[in-house]
C-alpha atoms as a PDB file:
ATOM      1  CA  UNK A   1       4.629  -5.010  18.964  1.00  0.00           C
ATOM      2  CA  UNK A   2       1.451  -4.732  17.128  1.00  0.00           C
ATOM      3  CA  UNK A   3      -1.246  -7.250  18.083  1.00  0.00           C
ATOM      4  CA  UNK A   4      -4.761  -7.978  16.249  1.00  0.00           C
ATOM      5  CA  UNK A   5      -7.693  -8.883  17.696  1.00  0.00           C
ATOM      6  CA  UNK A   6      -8.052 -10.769  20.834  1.00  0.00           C
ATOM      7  CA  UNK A   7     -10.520 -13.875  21.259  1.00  0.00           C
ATOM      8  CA  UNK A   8     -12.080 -11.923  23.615  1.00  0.00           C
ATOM      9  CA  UNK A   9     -12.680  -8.923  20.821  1.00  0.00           C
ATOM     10  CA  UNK A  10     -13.977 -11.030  18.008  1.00  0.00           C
ATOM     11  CA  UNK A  11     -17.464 -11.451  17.565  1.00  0.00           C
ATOM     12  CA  UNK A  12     -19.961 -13.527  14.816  1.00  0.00           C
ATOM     13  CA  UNK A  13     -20.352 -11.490  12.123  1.00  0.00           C
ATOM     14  CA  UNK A  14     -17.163  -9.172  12.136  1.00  0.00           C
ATOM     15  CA  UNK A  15     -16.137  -8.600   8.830  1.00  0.00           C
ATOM     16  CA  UNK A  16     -12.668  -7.516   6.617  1.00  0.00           C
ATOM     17  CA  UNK A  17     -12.026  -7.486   3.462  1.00  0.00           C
ATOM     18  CA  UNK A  18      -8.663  -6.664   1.024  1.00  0.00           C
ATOM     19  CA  UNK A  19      -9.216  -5.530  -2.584  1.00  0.00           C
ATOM     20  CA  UNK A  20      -6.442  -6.387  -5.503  1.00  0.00           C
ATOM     21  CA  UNK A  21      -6.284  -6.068  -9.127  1.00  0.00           C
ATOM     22  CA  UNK A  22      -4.541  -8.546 -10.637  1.00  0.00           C
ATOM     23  CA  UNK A  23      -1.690  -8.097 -13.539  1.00  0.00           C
ATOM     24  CA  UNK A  24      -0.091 -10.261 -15.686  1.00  0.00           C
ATOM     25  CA  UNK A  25       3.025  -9.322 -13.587  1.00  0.00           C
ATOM     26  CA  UNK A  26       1.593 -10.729 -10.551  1.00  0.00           C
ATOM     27  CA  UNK A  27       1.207 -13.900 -12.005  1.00  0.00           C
ATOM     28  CA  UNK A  28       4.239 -14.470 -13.390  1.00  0.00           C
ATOM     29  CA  UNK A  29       5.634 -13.620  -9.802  1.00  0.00           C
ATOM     30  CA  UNK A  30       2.989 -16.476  -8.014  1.00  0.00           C
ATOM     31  CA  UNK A  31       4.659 -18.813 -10.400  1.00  0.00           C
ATOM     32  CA  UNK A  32       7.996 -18.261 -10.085  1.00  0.00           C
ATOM     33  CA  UNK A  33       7.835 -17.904  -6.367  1.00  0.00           C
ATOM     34  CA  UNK A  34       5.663 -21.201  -6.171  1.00  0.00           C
ATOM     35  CA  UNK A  35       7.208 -23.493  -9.166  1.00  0.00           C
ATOM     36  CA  UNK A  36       3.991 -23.700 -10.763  1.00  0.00           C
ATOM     37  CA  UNK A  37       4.004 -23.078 -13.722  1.00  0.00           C
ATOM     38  CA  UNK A  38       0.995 -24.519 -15.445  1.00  0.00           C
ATOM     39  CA  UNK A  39       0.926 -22.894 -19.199  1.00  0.00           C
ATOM     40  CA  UNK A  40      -2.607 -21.851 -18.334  1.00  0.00           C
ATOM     41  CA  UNK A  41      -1.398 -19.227 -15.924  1.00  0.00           C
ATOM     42  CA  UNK A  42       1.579 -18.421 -18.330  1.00  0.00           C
ATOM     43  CA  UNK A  43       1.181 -19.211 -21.953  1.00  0.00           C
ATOM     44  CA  UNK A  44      -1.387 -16.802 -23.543  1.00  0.00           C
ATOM     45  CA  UNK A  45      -1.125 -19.020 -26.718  1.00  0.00           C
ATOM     46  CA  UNK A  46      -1.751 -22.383 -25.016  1.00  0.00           C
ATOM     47  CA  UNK A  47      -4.762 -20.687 -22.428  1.00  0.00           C
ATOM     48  CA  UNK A  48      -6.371 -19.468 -25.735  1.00  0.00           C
ATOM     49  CA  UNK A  49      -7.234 -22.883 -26.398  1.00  0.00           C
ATOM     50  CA  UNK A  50      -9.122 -23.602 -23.238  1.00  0.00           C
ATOM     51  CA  UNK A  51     -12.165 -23.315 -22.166  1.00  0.00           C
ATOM     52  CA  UNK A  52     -11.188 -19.805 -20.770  1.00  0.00           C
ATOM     53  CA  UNK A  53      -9.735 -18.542 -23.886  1.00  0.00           C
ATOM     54  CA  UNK A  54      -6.969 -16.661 -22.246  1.00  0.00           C
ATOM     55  CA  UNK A  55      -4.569 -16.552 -19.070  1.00  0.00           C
ATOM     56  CA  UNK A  56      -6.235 -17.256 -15.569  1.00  0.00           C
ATOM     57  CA  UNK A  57      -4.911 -16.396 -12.640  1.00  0.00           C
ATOM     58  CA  UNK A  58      -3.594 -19.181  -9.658  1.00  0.00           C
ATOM     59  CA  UNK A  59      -6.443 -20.227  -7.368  1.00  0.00           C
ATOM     60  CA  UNK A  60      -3.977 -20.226  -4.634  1.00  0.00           C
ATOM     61  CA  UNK A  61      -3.425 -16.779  -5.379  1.00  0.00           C
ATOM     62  CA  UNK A  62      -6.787 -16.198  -3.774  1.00  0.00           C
ATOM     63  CA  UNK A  63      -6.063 -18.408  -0.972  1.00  0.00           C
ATOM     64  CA  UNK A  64      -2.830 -15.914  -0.279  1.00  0.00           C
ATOM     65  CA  UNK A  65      -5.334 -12.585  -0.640  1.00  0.00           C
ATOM     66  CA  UNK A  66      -7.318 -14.345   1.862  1.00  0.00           C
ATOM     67  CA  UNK A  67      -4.378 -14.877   4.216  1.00  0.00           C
ATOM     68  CA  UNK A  68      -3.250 -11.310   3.719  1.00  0.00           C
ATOM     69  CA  UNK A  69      -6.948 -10.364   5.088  1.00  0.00           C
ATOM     70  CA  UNK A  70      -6.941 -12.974   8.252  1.00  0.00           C
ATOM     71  CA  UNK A  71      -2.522 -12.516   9.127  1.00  0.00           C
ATOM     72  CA  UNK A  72      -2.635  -8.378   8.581  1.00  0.00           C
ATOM     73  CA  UNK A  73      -6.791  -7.210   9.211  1.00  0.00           C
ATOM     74  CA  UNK A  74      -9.463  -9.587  11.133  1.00  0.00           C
ATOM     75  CA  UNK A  75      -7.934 -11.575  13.510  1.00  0.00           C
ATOM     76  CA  UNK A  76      -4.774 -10.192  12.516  1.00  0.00           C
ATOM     77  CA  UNK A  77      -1.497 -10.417  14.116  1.00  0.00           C
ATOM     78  CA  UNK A  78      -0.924 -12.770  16.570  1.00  0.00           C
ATOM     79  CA  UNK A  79      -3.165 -15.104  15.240  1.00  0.00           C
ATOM     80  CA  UNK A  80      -1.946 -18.690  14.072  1.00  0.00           C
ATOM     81  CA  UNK A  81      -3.424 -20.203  10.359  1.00  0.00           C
ATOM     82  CA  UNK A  82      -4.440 -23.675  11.540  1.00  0.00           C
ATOM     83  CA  UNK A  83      -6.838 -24.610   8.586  1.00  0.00           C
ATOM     84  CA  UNK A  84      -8.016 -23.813   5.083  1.00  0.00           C
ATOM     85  CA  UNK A  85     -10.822 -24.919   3.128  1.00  0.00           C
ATOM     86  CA  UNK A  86     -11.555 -23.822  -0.209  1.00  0.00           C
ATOM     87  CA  UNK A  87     -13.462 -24.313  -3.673  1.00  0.00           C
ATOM     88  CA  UNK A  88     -12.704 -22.650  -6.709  1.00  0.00           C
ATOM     89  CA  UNK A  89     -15.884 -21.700  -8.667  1.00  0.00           C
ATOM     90  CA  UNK A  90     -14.660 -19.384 -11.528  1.00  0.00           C
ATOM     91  CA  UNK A  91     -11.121 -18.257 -13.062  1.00  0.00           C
ATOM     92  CA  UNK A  92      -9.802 -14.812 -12.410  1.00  0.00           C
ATOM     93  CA  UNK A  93      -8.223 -13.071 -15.299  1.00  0.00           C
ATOM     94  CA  UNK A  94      -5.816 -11.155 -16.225  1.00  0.00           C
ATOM     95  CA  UNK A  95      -7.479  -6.874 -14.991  1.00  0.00           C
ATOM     96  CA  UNK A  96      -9.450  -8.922 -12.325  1.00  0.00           C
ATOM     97  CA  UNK A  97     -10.183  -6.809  -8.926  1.00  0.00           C
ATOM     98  CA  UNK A  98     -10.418  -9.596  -6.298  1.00  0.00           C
ATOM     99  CA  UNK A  99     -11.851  -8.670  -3.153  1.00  0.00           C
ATOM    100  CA  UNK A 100     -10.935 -10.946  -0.273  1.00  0.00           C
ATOM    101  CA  UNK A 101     -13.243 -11.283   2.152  1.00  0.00           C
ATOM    102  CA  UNK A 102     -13.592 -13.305   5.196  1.00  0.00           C
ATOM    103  CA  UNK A 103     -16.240 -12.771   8.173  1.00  0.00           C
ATOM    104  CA  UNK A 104     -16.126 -14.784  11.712  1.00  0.00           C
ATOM    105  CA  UNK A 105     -18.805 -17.859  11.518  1.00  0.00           C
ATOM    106  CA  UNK A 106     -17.752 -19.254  15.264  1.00  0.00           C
ATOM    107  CA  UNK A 107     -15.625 -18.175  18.738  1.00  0.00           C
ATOM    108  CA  UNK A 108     -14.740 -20.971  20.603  1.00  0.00           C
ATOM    109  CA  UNK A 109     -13.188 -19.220  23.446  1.00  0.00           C
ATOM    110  CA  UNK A 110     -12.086 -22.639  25.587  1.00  0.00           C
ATOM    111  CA  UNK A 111     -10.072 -23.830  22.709  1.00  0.00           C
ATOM    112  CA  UNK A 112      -9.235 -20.593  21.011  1.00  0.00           C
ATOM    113  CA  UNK A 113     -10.505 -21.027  17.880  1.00  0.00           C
ATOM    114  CA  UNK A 114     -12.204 -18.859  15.670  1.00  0.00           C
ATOM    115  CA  UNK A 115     -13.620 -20.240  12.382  1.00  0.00           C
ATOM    116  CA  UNK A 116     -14.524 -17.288   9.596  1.00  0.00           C
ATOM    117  CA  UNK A 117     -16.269 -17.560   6.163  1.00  0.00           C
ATOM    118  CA  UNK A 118     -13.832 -16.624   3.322  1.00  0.00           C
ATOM    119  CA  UNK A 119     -14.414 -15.789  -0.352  1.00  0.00           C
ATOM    120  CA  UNK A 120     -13.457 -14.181  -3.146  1.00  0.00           C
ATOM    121  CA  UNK A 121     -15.485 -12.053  -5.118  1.00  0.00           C
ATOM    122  CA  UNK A 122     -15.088  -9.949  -8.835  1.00  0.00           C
ATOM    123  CA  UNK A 123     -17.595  -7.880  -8.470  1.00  0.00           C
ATOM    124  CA  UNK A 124     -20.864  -9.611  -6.964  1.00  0.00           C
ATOM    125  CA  UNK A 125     -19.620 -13.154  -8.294  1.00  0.00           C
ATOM    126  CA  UNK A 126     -17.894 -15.267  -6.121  1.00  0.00           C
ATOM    127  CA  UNK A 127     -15.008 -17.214  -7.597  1.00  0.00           C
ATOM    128  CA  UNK A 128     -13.836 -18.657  -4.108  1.00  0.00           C
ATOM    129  CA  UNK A 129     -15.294 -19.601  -1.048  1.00  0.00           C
ATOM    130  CA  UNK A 130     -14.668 -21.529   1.654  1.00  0.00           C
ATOM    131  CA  UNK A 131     -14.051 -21.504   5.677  1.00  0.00           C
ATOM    132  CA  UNK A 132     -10.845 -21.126   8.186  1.00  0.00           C
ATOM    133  CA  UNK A 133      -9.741 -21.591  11.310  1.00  0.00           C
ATOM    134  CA  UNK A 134      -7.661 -19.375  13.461  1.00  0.00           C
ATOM    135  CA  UNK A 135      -5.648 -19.793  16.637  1.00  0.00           C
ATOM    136  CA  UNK A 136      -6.123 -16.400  18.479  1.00  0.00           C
ATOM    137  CA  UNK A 137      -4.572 -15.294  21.541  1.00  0.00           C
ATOM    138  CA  UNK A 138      -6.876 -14.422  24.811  1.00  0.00           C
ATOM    139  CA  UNK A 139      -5.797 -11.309  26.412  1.00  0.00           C
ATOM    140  CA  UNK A 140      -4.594 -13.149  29.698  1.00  0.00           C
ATOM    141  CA  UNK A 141      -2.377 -14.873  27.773  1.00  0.00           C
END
């Protein structure tokens, strides 16, 4: 069975990151596997007449590259998602490369926590950022 990192491993400033471009494709898959189907994520006639003049990609679609970086890279398996914070501070469109990113802030070994920095970047601007917290094994069990 593969296994991440153990508390024991991790240490403040560790860093991972996951890089994605986004299609048109991949949103019309976040919506139809998550029901939400806001026209400005799916109707390039009704996003042209936002603010953002075309189709933007989910926010939570970040949230899930972020995820893919903390379940599959740093903690990795084993680890338990107990908490997500996040703020959305620009769209993503439509030929975006997101890069997830998320870098250990805190271990607290007696309660087996780690908390890490996330955010999402295209190119040097961030359009999410936030923190979570981890459950991660010990390797004594």
């Amino acid at each position: 069975m593969q296994h991440g990192y153990y508390l024991e491993d991790l240490t403040v400033g560790m860093q991972s990151s996951y890089e994605k471009q986004i299609s048109a494709q991949d949103i019309d898959t976040f919506a139809a596997l998550t029901g939400d189907t806001n026209p400005i994520h799916l109707d390039a006639d009704y996003a042209a007449q936002t603010p953002f003049k075309q189709r933007i990609a989910h926010g939570m679609l970040n949230g899930g590259l972020i995820s893919t970086v903390l379940g599959t890279q740093l903690p990795g398996p084993g680890c338990i998602y107990v908490e997500q914070q996040m703020r959305f501070k620009a769209p993503v469109m439509i030929g975006d490369t997101i890069e997830a990113r998320v870098t250990v802030e805190e271990v607290d070994s007696r309660r087996r926590r780690v908390k890490l920095k996330t955010e999402c970047l295209v190119g040097d601007k961030v359009v999410t950022t936030g923190t979570a917290t981890m459950m991660v094994d010990k390797k004594d069990g």
